[in-house]
PDB file of N, CA and C in Angstrom:
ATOM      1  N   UNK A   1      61.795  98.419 126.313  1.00  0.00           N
ATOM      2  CA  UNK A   1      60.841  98.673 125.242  1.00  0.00           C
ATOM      3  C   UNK A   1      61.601  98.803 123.917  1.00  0.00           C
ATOM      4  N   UNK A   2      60.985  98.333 122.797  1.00  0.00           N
ATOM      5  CA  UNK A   2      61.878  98.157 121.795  1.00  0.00           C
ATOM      6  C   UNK A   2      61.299  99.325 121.009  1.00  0.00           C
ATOM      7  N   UNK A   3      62.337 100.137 120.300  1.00  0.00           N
ATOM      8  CA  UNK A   3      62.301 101.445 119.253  1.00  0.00           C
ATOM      9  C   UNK A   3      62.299 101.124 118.131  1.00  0.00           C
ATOM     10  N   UNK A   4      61.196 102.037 117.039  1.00  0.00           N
ATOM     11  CA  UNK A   4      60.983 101.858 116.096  1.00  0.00           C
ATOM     12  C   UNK A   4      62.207 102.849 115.398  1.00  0.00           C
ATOM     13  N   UNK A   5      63.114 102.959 115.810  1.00  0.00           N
ATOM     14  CA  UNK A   5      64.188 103.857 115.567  1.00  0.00           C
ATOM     15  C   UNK A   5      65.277 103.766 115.987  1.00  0.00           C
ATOM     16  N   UNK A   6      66.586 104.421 115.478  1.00  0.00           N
ATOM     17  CA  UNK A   6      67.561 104.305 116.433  1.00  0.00           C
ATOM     18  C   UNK A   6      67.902 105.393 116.431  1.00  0.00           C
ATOM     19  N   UNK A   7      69.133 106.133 117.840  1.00  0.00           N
ATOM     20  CA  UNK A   7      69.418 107.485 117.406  1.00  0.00           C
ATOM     21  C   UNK A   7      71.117 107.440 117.097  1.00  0.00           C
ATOM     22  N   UNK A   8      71.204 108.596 116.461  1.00  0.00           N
ATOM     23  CA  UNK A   8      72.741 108.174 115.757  1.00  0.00           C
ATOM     24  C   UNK A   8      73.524 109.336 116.191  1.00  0.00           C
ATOM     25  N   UNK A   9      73.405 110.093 117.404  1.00  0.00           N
ATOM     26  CA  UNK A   9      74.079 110.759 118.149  1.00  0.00           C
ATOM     27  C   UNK A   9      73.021 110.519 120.082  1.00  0.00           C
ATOM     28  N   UNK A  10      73.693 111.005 120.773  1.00  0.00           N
ATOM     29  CA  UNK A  10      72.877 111.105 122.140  1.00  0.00           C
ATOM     30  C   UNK A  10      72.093 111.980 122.109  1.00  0.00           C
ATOM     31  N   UNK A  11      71.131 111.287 122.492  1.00  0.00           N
ATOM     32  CA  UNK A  11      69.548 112.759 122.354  1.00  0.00           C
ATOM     33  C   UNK A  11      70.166 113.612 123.495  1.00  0.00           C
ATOM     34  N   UNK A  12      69.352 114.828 123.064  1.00  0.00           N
ATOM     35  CA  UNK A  12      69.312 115.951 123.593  1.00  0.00           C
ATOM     36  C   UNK A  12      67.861 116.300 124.206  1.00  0.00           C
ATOM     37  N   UNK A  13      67.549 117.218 125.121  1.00  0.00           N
ATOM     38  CA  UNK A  13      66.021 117.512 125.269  1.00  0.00           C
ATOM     39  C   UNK A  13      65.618 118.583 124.036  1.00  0.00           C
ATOM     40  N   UNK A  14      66.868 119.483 123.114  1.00  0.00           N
ATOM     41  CA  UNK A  14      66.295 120.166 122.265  1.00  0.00           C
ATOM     42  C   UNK A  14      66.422 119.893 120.933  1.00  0.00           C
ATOM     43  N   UNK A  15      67.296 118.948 120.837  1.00  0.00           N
ATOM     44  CA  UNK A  15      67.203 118.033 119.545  1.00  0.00           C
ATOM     45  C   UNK A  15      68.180 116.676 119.310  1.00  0.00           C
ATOM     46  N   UNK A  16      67.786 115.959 118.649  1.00  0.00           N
ATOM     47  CA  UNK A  16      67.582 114.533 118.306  1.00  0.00           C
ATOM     48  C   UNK A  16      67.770 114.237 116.901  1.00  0.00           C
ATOM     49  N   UNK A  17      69.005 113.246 116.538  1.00  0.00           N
ATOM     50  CA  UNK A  17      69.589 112.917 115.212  1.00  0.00           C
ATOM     51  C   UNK A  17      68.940 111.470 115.332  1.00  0.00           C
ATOM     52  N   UNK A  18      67.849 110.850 114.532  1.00  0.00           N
ATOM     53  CA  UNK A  18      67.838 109.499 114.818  1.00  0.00           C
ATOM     54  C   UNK A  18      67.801 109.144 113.043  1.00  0.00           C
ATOM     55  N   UNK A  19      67.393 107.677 112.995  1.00  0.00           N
ATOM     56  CA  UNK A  19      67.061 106.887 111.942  1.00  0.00           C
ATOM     57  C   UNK A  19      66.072 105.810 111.645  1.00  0.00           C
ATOM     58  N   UNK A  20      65.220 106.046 110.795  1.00  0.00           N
ATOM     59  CA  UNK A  20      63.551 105.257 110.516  1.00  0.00           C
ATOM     60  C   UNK A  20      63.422 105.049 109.389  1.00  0.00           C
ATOM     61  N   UNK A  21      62.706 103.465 109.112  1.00  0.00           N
ATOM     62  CA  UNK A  21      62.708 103.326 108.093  1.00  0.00           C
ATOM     63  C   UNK A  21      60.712 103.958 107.640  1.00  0.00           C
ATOM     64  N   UNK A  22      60.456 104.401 106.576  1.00  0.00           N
ATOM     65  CA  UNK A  22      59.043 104.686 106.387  1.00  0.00           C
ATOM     66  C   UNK A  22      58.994 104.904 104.899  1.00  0.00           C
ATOM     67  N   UNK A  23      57.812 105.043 103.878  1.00  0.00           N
ATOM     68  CA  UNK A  23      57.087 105.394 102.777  1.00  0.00           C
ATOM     69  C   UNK A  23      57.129 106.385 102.863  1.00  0.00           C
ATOM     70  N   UNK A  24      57.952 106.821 101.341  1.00  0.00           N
ATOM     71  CA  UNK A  24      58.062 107.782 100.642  1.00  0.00           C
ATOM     72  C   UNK A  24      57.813 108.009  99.269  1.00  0.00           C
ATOM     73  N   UNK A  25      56.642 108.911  98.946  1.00  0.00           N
ATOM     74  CA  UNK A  25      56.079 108.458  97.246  1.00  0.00           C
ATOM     75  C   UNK A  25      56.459 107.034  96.465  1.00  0.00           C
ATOM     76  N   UNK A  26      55.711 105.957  97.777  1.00  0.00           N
ATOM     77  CA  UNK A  26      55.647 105.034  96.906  1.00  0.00           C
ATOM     78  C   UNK A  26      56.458 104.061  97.583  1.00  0.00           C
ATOM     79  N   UNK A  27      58.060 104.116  97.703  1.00  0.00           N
ATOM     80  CA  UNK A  27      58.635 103.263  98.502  1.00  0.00           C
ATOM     81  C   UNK A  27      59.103 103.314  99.195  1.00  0.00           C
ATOM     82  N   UNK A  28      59.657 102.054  99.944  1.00  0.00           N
ATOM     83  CA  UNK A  28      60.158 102.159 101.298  1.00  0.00           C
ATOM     84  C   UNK A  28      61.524 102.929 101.440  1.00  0.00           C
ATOM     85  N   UNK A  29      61.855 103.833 102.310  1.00  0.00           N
ATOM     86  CA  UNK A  29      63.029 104.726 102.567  1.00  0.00           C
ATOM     87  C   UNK A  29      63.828 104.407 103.928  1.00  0.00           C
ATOM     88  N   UNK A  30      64.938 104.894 104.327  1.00  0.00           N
ATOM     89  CA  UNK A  30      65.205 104.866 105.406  1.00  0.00           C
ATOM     90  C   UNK A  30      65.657 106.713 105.582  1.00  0.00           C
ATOM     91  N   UNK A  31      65.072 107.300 106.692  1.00  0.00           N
ATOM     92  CA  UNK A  31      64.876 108.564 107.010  1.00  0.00           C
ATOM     93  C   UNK A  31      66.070 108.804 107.912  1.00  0.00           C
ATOM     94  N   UNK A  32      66.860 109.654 107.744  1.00  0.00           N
ATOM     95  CA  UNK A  32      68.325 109.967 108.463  1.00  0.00           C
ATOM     96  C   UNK A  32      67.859 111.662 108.954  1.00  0.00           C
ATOM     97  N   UNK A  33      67.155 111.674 109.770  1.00  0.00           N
ATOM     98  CA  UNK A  33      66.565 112.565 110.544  1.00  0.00           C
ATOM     99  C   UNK A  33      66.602 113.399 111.898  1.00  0.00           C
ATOM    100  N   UNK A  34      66.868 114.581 111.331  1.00  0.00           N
ATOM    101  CA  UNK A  34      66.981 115.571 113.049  1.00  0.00           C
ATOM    102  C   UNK A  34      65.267 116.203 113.220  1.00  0.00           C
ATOM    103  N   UNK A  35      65.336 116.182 114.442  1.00  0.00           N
ATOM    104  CA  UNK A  35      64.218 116.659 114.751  1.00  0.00           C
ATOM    105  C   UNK A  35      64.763 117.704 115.996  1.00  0.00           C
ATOM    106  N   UNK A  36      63.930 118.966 115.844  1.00  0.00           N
ATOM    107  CA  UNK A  36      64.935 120.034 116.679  1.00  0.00           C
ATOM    108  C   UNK A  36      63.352 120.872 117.525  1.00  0.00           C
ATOM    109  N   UNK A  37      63.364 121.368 118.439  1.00  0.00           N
ATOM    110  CA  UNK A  37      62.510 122.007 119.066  1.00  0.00           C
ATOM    111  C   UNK A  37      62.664 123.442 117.951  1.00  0.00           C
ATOM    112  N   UNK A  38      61.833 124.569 118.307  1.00  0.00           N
ATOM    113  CA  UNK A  38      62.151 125.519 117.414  1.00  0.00           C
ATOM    114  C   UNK A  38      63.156 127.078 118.481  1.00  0.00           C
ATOM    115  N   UNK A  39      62.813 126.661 119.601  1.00  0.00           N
ATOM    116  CA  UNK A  39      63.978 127.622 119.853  1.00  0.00           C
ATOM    117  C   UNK A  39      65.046 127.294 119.921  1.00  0.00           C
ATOM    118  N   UNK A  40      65.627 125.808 119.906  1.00  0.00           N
ATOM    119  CA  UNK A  40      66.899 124.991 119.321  1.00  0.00           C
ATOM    120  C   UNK A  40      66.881 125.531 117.940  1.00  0.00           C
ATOM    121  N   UNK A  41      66.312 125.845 117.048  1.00  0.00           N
ATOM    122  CA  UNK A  41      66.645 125.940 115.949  1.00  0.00           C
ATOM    123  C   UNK A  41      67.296 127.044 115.641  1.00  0.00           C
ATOM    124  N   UNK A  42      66.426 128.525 116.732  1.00  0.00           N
ATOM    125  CA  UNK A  42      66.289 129.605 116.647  1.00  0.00           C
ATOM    126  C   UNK A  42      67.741 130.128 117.598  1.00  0.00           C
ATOM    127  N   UNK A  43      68.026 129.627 118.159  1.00  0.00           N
ATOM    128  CA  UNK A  43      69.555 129.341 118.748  1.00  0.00           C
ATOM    129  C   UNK A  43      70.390 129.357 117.565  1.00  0.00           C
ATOM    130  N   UNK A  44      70.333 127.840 116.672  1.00  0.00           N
ATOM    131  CA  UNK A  44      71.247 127.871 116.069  1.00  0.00           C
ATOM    132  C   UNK A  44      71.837 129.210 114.481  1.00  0.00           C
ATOM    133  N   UNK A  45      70.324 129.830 114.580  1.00  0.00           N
ATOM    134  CA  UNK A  45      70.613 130.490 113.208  1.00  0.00           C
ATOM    135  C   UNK A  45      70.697 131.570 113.444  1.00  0.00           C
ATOM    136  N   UNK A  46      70.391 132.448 114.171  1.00  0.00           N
ATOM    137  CA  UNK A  46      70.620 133.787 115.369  1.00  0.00           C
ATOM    138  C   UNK A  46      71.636 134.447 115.101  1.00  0.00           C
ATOM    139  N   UNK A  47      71.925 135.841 114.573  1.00  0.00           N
ATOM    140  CA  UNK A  47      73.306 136.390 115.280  1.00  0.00           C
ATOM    141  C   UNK A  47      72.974 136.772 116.574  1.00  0.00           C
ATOM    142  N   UNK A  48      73.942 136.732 116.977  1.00  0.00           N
ATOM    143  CA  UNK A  48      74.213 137.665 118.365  1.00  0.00           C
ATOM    144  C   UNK A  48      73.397 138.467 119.057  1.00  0.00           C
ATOM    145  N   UNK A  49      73.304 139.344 118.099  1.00  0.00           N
ATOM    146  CA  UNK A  49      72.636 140.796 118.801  1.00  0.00           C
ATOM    147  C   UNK A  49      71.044 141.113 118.491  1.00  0.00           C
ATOM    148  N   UNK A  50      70.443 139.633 118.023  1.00  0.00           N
ATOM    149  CA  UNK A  50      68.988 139.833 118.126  1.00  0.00           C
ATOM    150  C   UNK A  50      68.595 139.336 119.367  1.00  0.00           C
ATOM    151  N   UNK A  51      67.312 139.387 119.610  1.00  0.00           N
ATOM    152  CA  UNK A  51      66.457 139.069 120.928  1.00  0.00           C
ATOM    153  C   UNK A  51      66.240 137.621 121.049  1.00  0.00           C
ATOM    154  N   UNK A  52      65.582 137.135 122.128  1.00  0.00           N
ATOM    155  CA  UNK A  52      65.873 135.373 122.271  1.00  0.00           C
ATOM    156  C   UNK A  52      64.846 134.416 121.604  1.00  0.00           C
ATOM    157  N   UNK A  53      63.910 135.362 121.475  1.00  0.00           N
ATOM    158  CA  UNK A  53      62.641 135.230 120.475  1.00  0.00           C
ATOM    159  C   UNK A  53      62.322 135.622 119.373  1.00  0.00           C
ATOM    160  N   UNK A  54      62.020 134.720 118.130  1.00  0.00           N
ATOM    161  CA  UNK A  54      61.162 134.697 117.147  1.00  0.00           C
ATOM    162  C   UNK A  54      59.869 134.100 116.676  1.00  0.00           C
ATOM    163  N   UNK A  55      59.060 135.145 116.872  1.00  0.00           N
ATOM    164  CA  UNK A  55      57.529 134.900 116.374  1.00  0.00           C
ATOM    165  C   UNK A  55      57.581 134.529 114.609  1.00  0.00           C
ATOM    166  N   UNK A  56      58.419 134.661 114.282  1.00  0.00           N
ATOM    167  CA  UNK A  56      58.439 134.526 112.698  1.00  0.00           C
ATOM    168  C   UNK A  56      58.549 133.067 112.268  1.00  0.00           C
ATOM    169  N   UNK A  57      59.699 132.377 113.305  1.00  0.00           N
ATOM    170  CA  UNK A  57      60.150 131.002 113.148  1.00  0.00           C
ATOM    171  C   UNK A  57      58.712 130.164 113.537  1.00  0.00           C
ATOM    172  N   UNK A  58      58.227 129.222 112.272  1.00  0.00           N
ATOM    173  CA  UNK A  58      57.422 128.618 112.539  1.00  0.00           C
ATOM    174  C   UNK A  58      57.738 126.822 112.236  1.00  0.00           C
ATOM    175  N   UNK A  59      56.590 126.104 112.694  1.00  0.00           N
ATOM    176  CA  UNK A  59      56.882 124.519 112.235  1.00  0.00           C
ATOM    177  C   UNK A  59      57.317 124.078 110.979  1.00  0.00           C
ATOM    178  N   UNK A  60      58.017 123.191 110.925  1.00  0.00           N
ATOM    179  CA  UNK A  60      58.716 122.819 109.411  1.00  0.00           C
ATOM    180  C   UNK A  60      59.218 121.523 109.310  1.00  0.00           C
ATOM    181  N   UNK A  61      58.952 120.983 107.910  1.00  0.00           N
ATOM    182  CA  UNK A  61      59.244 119.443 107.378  1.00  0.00           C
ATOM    183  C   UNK A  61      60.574 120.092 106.529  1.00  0.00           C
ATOM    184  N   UNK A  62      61.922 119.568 106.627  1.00  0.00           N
ATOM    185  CA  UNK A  62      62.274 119.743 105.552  1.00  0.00           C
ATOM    186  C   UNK A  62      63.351 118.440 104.714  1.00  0.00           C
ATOM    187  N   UNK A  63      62.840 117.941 103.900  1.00  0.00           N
ATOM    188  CA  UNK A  63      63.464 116.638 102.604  1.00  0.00           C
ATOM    189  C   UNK A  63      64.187 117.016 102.144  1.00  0.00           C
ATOM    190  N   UNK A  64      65.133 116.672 102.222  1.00  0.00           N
ATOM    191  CA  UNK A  64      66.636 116.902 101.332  1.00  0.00           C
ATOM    192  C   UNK A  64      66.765 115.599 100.066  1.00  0.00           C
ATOM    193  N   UNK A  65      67.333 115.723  99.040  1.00  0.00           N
ATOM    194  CA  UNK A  65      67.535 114.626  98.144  1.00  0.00           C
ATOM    195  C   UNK A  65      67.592 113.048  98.754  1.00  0.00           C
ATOM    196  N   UNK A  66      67.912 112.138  97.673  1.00  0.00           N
ATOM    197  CA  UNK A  66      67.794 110.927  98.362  1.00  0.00           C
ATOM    198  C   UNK A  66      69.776 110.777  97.945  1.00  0.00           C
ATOM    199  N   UNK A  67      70.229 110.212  98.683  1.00  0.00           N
ATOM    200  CA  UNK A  67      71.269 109.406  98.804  1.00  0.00           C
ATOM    201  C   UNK A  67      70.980 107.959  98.966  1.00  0.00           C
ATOM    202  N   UNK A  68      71.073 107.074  97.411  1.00  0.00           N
ATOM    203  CA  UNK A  68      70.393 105.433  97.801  1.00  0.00           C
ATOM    204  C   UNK A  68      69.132 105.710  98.016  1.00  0.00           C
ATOM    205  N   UNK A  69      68.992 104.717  98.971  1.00  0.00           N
ATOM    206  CA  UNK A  69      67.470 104.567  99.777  1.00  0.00           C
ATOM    207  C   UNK A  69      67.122 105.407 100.842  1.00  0.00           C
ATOM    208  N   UNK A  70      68.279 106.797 101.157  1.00  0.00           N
ATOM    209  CA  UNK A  70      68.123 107.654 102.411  1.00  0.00           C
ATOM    210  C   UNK A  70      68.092 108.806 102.242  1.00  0.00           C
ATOM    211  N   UNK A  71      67.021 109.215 102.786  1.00  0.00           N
ATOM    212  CA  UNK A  71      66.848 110.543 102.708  1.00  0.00           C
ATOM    213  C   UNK A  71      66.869 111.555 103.876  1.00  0.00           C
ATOM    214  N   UNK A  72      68.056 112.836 103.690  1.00  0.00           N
ATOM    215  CA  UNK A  72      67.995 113.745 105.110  1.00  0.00           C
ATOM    216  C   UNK A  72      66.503 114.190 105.706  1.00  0.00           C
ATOM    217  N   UNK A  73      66.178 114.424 106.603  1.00  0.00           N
ATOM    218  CA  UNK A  73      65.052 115.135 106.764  1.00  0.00           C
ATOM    219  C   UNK A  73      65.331 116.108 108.126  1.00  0.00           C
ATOM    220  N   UNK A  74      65.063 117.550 108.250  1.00  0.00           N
ATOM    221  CA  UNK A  74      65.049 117.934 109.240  1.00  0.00           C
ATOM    222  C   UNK A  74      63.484 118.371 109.763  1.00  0.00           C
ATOM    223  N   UNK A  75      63.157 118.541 111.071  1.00  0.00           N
ATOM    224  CA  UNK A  75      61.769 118.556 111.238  1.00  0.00           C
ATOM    225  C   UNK A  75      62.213 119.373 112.450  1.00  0.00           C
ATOM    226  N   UNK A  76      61.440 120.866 112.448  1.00  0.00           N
ATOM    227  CA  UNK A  76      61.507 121.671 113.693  1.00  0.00           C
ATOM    228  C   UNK A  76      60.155 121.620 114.362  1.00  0.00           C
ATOM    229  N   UNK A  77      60.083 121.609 115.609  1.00  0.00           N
ATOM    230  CA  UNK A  77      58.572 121.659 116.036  1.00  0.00           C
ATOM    231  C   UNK A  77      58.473 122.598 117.214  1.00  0.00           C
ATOM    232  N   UNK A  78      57.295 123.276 117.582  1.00  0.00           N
ATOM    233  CA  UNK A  78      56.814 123.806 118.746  1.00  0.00           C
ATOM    234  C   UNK A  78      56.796 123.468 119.686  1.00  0.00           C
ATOM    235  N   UNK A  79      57.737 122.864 120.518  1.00  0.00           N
ATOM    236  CA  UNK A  79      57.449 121.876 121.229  1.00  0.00           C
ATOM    237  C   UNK A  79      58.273 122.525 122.458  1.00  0.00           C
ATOM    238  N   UNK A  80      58.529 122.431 123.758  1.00  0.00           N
ATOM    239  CA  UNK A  80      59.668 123.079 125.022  1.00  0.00           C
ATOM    240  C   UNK A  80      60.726 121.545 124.946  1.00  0.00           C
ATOM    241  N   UNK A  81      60.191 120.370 125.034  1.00  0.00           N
ATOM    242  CA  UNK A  81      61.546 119.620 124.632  1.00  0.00           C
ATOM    243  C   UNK A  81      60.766 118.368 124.105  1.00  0.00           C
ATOM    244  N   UNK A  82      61.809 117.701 123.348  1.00  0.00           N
ATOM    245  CA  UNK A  82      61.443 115.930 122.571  1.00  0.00           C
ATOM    246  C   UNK A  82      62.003 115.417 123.664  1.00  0.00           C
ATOM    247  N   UNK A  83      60.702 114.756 124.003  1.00  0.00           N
ATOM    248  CA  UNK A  83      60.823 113.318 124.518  1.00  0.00           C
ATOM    249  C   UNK A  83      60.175 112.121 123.656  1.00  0.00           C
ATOM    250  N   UNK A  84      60.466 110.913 124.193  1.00  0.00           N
ATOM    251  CA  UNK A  84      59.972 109.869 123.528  1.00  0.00           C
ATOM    252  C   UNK A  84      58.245 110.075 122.759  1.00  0.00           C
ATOM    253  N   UNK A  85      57.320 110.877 123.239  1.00  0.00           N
ATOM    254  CA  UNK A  85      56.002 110.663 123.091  1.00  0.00           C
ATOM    255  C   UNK A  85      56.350 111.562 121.658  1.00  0.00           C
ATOM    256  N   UNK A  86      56.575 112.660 121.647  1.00  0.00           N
ATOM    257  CA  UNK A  86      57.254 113.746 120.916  1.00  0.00           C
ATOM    258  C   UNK A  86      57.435 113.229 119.954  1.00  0.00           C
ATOM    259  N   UNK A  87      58.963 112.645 120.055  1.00  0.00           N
ATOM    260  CA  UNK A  87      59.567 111.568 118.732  1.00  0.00           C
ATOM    261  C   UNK A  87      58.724 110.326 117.992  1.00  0.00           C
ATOM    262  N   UNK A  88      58.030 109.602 118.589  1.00  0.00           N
ATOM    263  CA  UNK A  88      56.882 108.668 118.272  1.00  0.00           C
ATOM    264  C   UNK A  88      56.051 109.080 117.004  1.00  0.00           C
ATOM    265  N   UNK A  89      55.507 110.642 117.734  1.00  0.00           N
ATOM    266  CA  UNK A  89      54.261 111.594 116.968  1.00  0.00           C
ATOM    267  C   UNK A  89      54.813 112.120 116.022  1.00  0.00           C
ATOM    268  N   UNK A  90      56.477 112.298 115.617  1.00  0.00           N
ATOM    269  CA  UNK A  90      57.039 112.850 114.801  1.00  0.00           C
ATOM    270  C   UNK A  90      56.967 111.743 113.630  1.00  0.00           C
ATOM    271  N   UNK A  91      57.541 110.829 113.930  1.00  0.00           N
ATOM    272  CA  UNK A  91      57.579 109.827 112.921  1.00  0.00           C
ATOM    273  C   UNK A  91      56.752 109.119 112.403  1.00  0.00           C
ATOM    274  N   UNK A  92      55.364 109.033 113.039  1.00  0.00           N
ATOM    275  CA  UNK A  92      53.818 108.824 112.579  1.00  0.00           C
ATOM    276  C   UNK A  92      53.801 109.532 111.996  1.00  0.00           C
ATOM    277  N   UNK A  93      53.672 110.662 111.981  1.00  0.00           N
ATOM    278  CA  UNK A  93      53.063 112.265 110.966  1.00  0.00           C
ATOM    279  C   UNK A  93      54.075 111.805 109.803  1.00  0.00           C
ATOM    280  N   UNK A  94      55.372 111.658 109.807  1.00  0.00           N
ATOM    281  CA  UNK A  94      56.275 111.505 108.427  1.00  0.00           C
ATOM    282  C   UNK A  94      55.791 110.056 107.603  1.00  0.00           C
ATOM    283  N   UNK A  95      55.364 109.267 108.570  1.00  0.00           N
ATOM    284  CA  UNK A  95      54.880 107.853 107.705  1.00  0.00           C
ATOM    285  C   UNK A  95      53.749 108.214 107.343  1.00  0.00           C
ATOM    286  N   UNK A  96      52.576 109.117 107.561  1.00  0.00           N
ATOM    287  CA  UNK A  96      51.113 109.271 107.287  1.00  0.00           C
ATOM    288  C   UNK A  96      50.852 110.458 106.476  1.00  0.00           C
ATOM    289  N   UNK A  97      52.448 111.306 106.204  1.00  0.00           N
ATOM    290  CA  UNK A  97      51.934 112.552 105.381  1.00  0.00           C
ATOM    291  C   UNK A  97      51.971 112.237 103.861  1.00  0.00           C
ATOM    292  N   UNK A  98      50.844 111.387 103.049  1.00  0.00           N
ATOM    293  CA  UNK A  98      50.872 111.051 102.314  1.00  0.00           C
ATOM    294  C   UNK A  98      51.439 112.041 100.688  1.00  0.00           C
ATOM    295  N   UNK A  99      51.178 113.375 100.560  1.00  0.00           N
ATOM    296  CA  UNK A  99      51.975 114.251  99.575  1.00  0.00           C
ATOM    297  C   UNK A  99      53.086 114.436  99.784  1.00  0.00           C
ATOM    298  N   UNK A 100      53.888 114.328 100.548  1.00  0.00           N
ATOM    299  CA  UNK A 100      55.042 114.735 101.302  1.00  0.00           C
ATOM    300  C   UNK A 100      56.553 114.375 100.082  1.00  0.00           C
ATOM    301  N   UNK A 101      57.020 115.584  99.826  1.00  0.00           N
ATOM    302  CA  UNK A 101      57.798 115.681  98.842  1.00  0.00           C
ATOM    303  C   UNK A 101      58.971 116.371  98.904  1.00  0.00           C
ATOM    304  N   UNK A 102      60.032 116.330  98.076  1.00  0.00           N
ATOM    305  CA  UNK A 102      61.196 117.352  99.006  1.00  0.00           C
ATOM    306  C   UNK A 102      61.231 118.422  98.885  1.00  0.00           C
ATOM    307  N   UNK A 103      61.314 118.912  99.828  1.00  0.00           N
ATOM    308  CA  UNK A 103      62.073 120.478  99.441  1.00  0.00           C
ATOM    309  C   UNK A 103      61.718 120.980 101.496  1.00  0.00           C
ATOM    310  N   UNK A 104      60.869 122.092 101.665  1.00  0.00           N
ATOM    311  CA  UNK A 104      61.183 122.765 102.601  1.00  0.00           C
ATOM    312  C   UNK A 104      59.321 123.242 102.914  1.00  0.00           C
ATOM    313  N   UNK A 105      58.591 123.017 103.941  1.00  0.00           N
ATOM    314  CA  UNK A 105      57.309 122.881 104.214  1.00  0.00           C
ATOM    315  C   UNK A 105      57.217 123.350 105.421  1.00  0.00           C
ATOM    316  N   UNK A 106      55.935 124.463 105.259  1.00  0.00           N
ATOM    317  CA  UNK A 106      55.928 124.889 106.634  1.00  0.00           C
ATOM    318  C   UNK A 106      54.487 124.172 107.292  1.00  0.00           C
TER     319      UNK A 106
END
């Protein structure tokens, strides 16, 4: 089956470095994108000696500047792991979120 993407490290079940091209205010971009489950996320930003859960950590778009025609994007989701259906629905929602601007979106 052919991908509308490629990934630019080996997926993981809790997160995923890939690359897509899609519309961004206007023109075409190429998206250099992690997409992370949110207790992958909540892993990574954690000290130590808190609990394994945060109710606080919620869903998030986040656009970083453009470099050229590429722009970082990280995207955390609710999700227990990305699989292909996952990643698909991720990158529809980024081609269809028509205001979508940089900075950090919950």
């Amino acid at each position: 089956m052919d991908r509308e993407y490629s990934y630019l490290e080996p997926p993981r079940d809790d997160h995923v470095h890939i690359r897509f091209t899609g519309p961004f205010q206007g023109q075409r971009i190429t998206w250099d994108a992690s997409i992370s489950t949110l207790e992958h996320e909540f892993r990574v930003r954690r000290p130590s000696r808190r609990p394994r859960t945060n109710p606080r950590l919620r869903q998030f778009i986040d656009v970083g500047p453009a470099d050229g025609d590429t722009r970082p994007l990280r995207v955390g989701l609710n999700v227990e792991r990305l699989d292909e259906p996952v990643i698909r629905k991720t990158i529809i929602m980024i081609r269809q979120y028509k205001l979508l601007h940089e900075g950090y979106h919950e």
